[in-house]
PDB file of N, CA and C in Angstrom:
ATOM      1  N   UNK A   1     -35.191  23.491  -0.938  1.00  0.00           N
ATOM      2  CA  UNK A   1     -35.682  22.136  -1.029  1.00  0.00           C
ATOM      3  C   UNK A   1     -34.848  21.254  -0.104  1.00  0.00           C
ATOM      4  N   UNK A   2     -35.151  20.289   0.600  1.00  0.00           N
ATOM      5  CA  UNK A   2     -35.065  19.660   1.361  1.00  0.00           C
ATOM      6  C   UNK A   2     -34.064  18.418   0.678  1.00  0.00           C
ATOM      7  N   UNK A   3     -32.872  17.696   0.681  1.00  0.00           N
ATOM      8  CA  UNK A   3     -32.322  16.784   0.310  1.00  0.00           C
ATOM      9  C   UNK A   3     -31.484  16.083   0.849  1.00  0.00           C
ATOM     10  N   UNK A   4     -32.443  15.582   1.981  1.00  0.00           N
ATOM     11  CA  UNK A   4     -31.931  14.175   3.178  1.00  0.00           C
ATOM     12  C   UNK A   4     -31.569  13.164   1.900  1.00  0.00           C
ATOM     13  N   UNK A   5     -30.571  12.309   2.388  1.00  0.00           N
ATOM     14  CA  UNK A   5     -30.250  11.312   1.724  1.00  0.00           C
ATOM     15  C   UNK A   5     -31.155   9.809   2.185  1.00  0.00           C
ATOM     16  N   UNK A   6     -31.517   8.988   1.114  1.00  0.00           N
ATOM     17  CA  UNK A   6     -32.701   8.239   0.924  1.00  0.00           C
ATOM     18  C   UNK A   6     -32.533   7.107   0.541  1.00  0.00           C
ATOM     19  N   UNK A   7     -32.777   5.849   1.278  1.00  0.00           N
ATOM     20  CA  UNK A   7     -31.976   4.634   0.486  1.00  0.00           C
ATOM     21  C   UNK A   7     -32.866   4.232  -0.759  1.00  0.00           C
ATOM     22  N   UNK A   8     -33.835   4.789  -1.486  1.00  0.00           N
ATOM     23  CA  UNK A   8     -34.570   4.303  -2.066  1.00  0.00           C
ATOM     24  C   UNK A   8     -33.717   5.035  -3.772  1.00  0.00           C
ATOM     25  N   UNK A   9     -33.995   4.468  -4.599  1.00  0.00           N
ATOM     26  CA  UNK A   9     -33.237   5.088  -6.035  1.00  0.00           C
ATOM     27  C   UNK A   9     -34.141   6.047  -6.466  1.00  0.00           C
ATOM     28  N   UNK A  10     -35.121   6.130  -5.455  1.00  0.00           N
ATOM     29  CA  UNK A  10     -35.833   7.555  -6.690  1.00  0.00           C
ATOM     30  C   UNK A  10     -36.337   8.533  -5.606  1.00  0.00           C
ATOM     31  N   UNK A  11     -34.801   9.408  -5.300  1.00  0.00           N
ATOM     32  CA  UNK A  11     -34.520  10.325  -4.630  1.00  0.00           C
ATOM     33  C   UNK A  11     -34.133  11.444  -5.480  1.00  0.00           C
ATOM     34  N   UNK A  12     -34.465  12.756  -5.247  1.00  0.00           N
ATOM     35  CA  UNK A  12     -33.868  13.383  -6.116  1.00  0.00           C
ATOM     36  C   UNK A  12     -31.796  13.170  -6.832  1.00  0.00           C
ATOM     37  N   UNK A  13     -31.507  13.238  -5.649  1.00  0.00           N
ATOM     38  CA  UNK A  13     -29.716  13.186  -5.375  1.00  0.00           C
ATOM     39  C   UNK A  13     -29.600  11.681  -6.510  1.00  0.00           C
ATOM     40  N   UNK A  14     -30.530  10.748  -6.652  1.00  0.00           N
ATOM     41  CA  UNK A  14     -30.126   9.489  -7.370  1.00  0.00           C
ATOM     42  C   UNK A  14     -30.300   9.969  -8.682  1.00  0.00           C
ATOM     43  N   UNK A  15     -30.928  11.482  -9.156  1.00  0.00           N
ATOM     44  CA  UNK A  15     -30.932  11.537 -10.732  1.00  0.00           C
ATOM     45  C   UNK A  15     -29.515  11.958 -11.591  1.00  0.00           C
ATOM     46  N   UNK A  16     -29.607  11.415 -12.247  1.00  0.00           N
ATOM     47  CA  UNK A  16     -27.778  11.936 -13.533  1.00  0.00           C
ATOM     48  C   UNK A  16     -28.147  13.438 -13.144  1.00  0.00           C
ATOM     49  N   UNK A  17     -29.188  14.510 -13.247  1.00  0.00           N
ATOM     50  CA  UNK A  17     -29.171  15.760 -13.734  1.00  0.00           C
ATOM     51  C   UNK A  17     -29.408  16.524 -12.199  1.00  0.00           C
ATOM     52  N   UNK A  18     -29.324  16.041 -10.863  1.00  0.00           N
ATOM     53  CA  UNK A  18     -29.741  16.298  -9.919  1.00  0.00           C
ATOM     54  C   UNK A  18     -28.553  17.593  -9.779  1.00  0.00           C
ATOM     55  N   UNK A  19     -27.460  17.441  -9.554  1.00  0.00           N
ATOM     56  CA  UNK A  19     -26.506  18.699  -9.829  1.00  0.00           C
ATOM     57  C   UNK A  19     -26.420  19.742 -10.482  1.00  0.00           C
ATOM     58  N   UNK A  20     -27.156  19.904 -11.690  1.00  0.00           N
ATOM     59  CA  UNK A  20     -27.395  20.774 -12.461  1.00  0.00           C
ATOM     60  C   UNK A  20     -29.428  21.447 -12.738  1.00  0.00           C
ATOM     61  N   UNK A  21     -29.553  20.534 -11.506  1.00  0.00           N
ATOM     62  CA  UNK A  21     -31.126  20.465 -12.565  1.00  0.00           C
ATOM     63  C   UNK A  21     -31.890  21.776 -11.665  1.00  0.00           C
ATOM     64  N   UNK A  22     -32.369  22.626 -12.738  1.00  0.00           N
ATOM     65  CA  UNK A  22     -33.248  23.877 -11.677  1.00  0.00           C
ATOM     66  C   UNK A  22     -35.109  23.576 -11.687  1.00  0.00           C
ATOM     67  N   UNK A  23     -35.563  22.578 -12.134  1.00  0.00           N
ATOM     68  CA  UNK A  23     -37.189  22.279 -12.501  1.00  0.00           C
ATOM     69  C   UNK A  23     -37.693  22.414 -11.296  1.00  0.00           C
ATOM     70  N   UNK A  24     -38.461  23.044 -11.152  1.00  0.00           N
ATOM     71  CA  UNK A  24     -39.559  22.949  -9.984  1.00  0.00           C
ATOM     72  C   UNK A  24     -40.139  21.652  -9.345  1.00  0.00           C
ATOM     73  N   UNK A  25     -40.613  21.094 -10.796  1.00  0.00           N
ATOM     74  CA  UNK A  25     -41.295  19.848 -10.240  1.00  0.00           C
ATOM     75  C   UNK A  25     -40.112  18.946 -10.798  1.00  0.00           C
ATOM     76  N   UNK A  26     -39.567  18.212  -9.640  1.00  0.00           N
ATOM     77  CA  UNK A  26     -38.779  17.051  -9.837  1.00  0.00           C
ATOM     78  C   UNK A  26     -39.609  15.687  -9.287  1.00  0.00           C
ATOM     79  N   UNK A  27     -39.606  14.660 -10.715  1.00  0.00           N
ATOM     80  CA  UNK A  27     -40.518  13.160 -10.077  1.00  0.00           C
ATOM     81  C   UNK A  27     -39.965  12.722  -8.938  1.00  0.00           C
ATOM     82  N   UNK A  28     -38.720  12.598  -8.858  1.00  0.00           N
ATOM     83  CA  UNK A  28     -38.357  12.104  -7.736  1.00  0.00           C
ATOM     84  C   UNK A  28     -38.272  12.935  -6.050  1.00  0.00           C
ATOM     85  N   UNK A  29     -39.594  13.778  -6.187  1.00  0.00           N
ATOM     86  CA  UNK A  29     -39.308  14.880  -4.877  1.00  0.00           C
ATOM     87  C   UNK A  29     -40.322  14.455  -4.312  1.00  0.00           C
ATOM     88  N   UNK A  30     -40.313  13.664  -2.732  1.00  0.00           N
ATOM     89  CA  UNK A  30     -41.370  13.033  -2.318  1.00  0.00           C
ATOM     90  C   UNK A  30     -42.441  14.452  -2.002  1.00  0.00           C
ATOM     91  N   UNK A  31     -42.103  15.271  -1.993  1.00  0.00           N
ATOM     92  CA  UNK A  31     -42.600  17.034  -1.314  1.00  0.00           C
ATOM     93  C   UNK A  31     -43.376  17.239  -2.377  1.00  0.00           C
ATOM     94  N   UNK A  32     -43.164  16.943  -3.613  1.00  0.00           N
ATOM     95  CA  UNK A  32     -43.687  17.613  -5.008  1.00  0.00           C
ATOM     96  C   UNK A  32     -44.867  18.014  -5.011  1.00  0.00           C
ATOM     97  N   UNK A  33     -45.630  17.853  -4.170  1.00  0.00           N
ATOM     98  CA  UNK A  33     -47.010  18.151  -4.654  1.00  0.00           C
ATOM     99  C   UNK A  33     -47.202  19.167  -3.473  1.00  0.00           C
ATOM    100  N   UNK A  34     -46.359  19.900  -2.944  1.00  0.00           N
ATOM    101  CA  UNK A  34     -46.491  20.994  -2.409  1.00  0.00           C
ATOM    102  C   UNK A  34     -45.412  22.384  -3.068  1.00  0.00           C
ATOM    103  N   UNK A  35     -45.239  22.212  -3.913  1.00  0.00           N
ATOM    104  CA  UNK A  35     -44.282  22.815  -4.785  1.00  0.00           C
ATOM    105  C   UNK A  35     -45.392  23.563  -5.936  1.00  0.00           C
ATOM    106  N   UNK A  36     -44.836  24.942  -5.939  1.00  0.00           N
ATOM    107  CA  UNK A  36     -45.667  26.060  -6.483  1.00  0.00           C
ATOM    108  C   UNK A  36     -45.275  25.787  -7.848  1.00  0.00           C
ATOM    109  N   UNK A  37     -45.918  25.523  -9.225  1.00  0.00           N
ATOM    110  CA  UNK A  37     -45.247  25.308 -10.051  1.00  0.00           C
ATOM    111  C   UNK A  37     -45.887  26.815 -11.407  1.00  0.00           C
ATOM    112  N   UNK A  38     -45.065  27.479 -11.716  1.00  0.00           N
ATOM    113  CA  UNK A  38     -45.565  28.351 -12.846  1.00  0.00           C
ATOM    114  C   UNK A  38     -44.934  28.016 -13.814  1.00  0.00           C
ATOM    115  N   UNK A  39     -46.014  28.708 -14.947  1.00  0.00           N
ATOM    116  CA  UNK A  39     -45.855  28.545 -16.253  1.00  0.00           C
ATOM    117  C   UNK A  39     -44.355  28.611 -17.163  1.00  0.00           C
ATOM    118  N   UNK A  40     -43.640  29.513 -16.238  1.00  0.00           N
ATOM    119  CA  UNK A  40     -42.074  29.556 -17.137  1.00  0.00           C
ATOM    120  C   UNK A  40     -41.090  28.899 -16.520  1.00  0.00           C
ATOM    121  N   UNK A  41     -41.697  28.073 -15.293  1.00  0.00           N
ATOM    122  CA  UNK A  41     -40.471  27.158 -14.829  1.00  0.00           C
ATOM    123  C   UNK A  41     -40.221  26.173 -15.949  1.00  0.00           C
ATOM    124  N   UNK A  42     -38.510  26.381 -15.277  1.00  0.00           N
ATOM    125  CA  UNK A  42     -37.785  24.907 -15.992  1.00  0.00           C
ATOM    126  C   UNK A  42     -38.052  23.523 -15.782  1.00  0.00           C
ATOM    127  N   UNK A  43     -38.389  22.818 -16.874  1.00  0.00           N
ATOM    128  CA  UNK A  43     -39.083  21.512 -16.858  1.00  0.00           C
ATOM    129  C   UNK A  43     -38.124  20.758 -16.383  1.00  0.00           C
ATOM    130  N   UNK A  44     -38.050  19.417 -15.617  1.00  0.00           N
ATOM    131  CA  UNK A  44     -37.827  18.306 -15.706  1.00  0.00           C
ATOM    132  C   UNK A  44     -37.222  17.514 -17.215  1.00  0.00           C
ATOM    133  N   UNK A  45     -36.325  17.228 -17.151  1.00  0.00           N
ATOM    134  CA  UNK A  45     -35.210  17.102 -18.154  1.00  0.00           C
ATOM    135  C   UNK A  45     -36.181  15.628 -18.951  1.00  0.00           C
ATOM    136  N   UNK A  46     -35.805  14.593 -17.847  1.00  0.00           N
ATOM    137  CA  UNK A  46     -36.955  13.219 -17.954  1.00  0.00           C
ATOM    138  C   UNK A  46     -38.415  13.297 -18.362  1.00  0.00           C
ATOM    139  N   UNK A  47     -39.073  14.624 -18.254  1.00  0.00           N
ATOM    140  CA  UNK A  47     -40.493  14.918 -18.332  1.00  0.00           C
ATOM    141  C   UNK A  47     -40.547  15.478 -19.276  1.00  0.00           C
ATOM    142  N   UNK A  48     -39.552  16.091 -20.202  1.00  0.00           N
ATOM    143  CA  UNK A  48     -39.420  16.038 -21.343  1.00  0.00           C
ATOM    144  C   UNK A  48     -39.348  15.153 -22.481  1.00  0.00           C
ATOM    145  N   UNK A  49     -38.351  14.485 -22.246  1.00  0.00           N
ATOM    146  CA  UNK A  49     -38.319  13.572 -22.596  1.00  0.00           C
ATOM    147  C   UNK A  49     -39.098  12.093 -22.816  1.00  0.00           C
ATOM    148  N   UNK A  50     -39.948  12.007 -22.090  1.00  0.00           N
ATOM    149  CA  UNK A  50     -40.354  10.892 -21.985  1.00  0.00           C
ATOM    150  C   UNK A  50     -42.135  11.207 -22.755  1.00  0.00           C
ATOM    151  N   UNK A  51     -42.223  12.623 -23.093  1.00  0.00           N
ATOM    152  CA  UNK A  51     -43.155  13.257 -23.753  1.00  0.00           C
ATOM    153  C   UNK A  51     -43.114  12.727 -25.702  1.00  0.00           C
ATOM    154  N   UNK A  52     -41.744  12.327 -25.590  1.00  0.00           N
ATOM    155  CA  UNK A  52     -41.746  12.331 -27.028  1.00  0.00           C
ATOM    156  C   UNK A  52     -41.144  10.552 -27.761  1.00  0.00           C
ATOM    157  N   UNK A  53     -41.697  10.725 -28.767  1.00  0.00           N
ATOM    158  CA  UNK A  53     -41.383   9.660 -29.342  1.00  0.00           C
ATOM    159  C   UNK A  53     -40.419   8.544 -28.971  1.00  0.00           C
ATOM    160  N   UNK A  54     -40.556   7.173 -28.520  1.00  0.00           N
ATOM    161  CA  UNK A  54     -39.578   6.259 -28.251  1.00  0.00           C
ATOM    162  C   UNK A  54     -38.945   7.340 -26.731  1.00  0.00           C
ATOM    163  N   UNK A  55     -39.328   8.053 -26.197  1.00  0.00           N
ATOM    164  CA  UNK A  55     -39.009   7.890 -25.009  1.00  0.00           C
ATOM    165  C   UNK A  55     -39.260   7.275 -23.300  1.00  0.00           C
ATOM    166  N   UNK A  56     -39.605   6.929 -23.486  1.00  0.00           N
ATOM    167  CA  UNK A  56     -39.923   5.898 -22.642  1.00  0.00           C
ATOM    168  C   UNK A  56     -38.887   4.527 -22.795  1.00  0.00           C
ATOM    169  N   UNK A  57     -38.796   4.214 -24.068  1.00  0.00           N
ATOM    170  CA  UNK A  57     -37.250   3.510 -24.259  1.00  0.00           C
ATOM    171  C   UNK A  57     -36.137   4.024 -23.802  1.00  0.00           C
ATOM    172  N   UNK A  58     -35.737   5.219 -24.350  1.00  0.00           N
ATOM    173  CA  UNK A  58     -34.571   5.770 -24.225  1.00  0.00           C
ATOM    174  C   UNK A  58     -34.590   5.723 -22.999  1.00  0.00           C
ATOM    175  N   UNK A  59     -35.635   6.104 -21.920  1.00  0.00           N
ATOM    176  CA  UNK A  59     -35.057   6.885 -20.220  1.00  0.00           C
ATOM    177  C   UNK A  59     -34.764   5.582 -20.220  1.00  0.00           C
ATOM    178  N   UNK A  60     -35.332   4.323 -20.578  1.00  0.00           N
ATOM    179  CA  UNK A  60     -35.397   3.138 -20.159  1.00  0.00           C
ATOM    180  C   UNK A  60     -33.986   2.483 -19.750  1.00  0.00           C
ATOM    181  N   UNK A  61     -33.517   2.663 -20.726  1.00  0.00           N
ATOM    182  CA  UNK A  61     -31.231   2.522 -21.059  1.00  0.00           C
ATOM    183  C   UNK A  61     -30.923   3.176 -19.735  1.00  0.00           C
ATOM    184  N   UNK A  62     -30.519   2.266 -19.048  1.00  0.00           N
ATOM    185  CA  UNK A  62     -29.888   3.223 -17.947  1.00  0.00           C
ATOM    186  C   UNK A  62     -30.114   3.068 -16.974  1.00  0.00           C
ATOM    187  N   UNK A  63     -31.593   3.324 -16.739  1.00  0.00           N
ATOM    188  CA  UNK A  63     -32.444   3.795 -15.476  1.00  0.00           C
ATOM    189  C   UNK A  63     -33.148   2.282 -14.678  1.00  0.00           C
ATOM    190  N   UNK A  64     -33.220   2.402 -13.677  1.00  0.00           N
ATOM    191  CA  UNK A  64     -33.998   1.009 -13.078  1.00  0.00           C
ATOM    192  C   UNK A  64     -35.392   1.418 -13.187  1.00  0.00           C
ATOM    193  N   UNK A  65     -36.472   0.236 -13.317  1.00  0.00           N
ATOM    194  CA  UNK A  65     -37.411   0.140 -13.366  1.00  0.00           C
ATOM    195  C   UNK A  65     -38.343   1.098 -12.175  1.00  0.00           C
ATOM    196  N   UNK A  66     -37.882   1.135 -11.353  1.00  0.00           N
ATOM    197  CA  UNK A  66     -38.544   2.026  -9.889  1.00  0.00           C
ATOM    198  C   UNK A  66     -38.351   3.587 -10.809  1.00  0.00           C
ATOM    199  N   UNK A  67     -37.361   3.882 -11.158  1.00  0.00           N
ATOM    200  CA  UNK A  67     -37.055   5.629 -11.556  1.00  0.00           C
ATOM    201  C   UNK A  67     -38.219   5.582 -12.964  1.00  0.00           C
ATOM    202  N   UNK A  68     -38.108   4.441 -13.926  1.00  0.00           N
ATOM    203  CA  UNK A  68     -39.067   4.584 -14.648  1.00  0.00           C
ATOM    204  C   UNK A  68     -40.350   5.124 -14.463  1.00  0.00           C
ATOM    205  N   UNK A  69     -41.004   4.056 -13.384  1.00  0.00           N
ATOM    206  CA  UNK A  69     -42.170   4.136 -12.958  1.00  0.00           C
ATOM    207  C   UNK A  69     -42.408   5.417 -12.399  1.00  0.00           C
ATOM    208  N   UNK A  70     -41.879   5.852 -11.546  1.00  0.00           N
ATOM    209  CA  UNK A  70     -41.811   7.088 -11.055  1.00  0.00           C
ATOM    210  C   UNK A  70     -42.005   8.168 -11.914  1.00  0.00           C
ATOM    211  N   UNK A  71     -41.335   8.490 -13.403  1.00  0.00           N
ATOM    212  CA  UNK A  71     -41.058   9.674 -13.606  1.00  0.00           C
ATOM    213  C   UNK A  71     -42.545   9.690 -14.871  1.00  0.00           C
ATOM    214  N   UNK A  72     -42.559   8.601 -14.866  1.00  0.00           N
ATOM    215  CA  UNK A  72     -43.606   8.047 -16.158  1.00  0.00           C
ATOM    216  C   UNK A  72     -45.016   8.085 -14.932  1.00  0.00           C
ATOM    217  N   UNK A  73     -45.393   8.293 -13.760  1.00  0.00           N
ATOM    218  CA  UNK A  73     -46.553   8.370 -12.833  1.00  0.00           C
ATOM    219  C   UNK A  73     -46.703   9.766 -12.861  1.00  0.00           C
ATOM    220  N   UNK A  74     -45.965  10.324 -12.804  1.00  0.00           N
ATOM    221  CA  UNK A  74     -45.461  11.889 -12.714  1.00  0.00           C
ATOM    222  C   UNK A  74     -45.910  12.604 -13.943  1.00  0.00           C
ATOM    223  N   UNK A  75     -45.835  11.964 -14.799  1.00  0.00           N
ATOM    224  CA  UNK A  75     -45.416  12.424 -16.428  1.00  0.00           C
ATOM    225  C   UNK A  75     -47.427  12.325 -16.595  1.00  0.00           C
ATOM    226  N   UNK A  76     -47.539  11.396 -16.397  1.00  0.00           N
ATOM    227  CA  UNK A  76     -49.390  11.036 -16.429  1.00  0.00           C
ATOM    228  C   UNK A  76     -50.021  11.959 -15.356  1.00  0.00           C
ATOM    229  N   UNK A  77     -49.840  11.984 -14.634  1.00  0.00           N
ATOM    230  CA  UNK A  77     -50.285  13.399 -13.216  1.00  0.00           C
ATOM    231  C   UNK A  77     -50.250  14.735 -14.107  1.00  0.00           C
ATOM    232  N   UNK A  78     -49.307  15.263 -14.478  1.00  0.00           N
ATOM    233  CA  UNK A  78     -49.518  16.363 -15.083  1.00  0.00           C
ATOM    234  C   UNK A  78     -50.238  16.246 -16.050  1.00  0.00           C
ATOM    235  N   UNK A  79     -49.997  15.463 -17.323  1.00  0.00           N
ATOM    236  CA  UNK A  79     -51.035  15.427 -18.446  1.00  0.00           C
ATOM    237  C   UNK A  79     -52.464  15.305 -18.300  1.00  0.00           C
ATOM    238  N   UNK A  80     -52.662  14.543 -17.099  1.00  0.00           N
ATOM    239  CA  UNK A  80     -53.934  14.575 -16.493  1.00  0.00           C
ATOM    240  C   UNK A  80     -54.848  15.929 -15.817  1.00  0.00           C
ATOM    241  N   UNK A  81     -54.056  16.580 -15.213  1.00  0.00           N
ATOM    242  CA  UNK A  81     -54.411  18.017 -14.744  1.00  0.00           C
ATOM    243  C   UNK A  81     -53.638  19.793 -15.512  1.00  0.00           C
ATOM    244  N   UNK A  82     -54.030  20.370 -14.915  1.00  0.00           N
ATOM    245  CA  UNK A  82     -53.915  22.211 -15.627  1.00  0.00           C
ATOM    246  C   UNK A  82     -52.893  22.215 -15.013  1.00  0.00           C
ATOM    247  N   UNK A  83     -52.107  21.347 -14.836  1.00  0.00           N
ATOM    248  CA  UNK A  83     -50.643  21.919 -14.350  1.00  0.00           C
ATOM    249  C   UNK A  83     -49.833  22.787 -15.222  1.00  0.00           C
ATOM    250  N   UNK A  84     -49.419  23.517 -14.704  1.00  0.00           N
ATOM    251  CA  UNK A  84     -48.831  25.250 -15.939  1.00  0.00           C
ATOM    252  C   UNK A  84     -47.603  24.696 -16.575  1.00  0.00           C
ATOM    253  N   UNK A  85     -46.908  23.631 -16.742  1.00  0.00           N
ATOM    254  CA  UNK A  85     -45.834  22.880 -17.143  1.00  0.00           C
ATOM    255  C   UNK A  85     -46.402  21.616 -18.336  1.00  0.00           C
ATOM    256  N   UNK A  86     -47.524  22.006 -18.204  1.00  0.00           N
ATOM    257  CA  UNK A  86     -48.396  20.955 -19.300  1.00  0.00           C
ATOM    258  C   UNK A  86     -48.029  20.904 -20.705  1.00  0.00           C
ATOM    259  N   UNK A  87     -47.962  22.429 -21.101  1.00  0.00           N
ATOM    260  CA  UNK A  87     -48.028  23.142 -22.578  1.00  0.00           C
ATOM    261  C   UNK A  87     -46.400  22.782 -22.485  1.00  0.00           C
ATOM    262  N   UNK A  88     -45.255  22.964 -22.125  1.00  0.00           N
ATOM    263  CA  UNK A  88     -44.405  22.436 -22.138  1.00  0.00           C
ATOM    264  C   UNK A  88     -44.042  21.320 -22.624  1.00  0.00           C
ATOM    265  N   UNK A  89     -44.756  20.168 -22.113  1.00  0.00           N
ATOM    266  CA  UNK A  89     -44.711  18.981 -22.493  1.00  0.00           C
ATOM    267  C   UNK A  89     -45.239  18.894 -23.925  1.00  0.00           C
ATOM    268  N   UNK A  90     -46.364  19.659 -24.384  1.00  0.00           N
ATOM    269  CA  UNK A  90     -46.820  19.078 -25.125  1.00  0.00           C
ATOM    270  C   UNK A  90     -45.945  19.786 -26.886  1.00  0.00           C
ATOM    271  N   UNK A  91     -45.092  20.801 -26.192  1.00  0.00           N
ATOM    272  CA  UNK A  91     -44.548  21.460 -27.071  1.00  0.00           C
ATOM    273  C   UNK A  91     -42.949  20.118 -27.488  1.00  0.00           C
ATOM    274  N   UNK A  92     -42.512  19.734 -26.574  1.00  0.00           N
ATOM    275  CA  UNK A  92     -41.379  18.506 -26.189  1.00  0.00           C
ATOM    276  C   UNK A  92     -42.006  17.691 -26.829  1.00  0.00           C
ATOM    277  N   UNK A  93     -43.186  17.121 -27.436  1.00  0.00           N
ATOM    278  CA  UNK A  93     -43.514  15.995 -28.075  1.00  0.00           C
ATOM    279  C   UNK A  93     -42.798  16.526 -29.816  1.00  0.00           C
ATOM    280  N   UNK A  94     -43.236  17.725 -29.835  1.00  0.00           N
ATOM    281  CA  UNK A  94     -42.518  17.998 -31.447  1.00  0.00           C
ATOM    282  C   UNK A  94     -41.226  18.227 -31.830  1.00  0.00           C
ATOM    283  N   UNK A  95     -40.120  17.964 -30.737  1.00  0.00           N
ATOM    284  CA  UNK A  95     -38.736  18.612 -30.771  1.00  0.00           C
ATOM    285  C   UNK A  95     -38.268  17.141 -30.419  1.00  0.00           C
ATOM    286  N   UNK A  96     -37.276  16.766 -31.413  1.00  0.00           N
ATOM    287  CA  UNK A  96     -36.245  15.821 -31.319  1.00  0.00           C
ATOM    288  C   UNK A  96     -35.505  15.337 -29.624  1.00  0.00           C
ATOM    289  N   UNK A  97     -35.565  14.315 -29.538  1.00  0.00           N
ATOM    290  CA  UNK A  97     -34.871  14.046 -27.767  1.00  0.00           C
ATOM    291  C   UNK A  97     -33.218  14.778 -28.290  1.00  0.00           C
ATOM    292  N   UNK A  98     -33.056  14.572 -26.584  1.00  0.00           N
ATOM    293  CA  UNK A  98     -32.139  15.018 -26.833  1.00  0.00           C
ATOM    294  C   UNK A  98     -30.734  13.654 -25.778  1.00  0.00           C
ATOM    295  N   UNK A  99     -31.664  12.975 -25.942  1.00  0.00           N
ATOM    296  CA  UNK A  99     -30.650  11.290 -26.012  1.00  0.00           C
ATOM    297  C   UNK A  99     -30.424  10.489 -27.229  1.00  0.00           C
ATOM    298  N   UNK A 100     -29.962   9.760 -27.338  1.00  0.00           N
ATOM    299  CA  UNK A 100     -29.681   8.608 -27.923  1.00  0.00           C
ATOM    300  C   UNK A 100     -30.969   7.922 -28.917  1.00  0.00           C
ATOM    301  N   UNK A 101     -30.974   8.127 -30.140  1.00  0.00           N
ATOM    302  CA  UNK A 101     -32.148   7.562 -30.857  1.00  0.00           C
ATOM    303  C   UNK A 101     -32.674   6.192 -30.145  1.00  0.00           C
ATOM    304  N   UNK A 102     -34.221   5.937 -30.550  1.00  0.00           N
ATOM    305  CA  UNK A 102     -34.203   4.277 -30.536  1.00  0.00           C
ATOM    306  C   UNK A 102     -35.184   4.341 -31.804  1.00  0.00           C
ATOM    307  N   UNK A 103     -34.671   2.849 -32.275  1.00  0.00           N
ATOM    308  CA  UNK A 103     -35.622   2.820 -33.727  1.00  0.00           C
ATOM    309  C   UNK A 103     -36.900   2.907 -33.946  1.00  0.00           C
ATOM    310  N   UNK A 104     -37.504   1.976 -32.494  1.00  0.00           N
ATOM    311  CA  UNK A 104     -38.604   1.924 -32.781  1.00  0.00           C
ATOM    312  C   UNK A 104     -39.609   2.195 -30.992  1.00  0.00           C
ATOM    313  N   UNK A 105     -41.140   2.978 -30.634  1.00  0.00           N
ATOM    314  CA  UNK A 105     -40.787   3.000 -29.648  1.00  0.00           C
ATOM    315  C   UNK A 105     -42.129   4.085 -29.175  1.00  0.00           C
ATOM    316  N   UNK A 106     -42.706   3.812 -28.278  1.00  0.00           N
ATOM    317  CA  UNK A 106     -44.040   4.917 -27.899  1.00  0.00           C
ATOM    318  C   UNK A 106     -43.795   6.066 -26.995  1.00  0.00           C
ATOM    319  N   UNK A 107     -44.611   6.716 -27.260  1.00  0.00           N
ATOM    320  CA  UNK A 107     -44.624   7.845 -26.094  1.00  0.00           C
ATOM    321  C   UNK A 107     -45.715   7.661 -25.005  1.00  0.00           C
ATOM    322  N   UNK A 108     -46.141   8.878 -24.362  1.00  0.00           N
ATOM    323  CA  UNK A 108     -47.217   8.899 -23.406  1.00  0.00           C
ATOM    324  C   UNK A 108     -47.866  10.023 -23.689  1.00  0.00           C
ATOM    325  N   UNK A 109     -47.545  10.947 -24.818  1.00  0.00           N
ATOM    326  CA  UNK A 109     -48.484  12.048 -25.615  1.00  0.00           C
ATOM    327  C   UNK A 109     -49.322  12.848 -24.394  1.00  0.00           C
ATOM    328  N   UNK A 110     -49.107  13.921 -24.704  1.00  0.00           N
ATOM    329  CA  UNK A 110     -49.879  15.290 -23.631  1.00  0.00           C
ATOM    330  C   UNK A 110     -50.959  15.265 -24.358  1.00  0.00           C
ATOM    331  N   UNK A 111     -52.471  15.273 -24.564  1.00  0.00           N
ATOM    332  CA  UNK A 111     -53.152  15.906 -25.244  1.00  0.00           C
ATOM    333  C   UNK A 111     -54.048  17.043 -24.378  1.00  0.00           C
TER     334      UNK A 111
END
């Protein structure tokens, strides 16, 4: 994968998990939609997350509004199509985050 440095914040290199992260599809990969994605790749940490309850708050803590938008456009693209990382998501809606509670708070639900 390709990782020129990018003045824009929603570069891959600008994510907390970019050092550690092995997901195929990363929101912030302007390339992404030429990226082979199968069924047992490792998800997107954020695309997990943002699958489940009050997440969309939680990424919210933290993150600037541009990375939001981004990972939450991303997050609707797949739920929208047979992308093989789908069932993933929709399995991440029933499993506890794995950030910081928020009390109260929506998701974006895979159906």
């Amino acid at each position: 994968m390709n990782h020129e440095k990018s003045n824009s914040t929603t570069s891959p290199e600008h994510c907390s998990k970019f050092e550690h992260c092995s997901a195929t599809l990363c929101p912030m990969d302007k390339q992404r939609s030429k990226r082979a994605i199968h069924r047992d790749d490792p998800v997107c940490f954020y695309l997990l997350e943002i699958s489940k309850p009050g997440g969309v708050e939680r990424i919210s803590m933290g993150h600037s509004e541009e990375f939001i938008k981004v990972v939450t456009t991303v997050y609707l693209e797949v739920a929208s199509t047979a992308c093989p990382i789908k069932k993933s998501l929709q399995r991440a809606q029933q499993t506890p985050s794995r950030m910081r509670p928020v009390t109260q708070g929506t998701s974006l639900g895979v159906n």
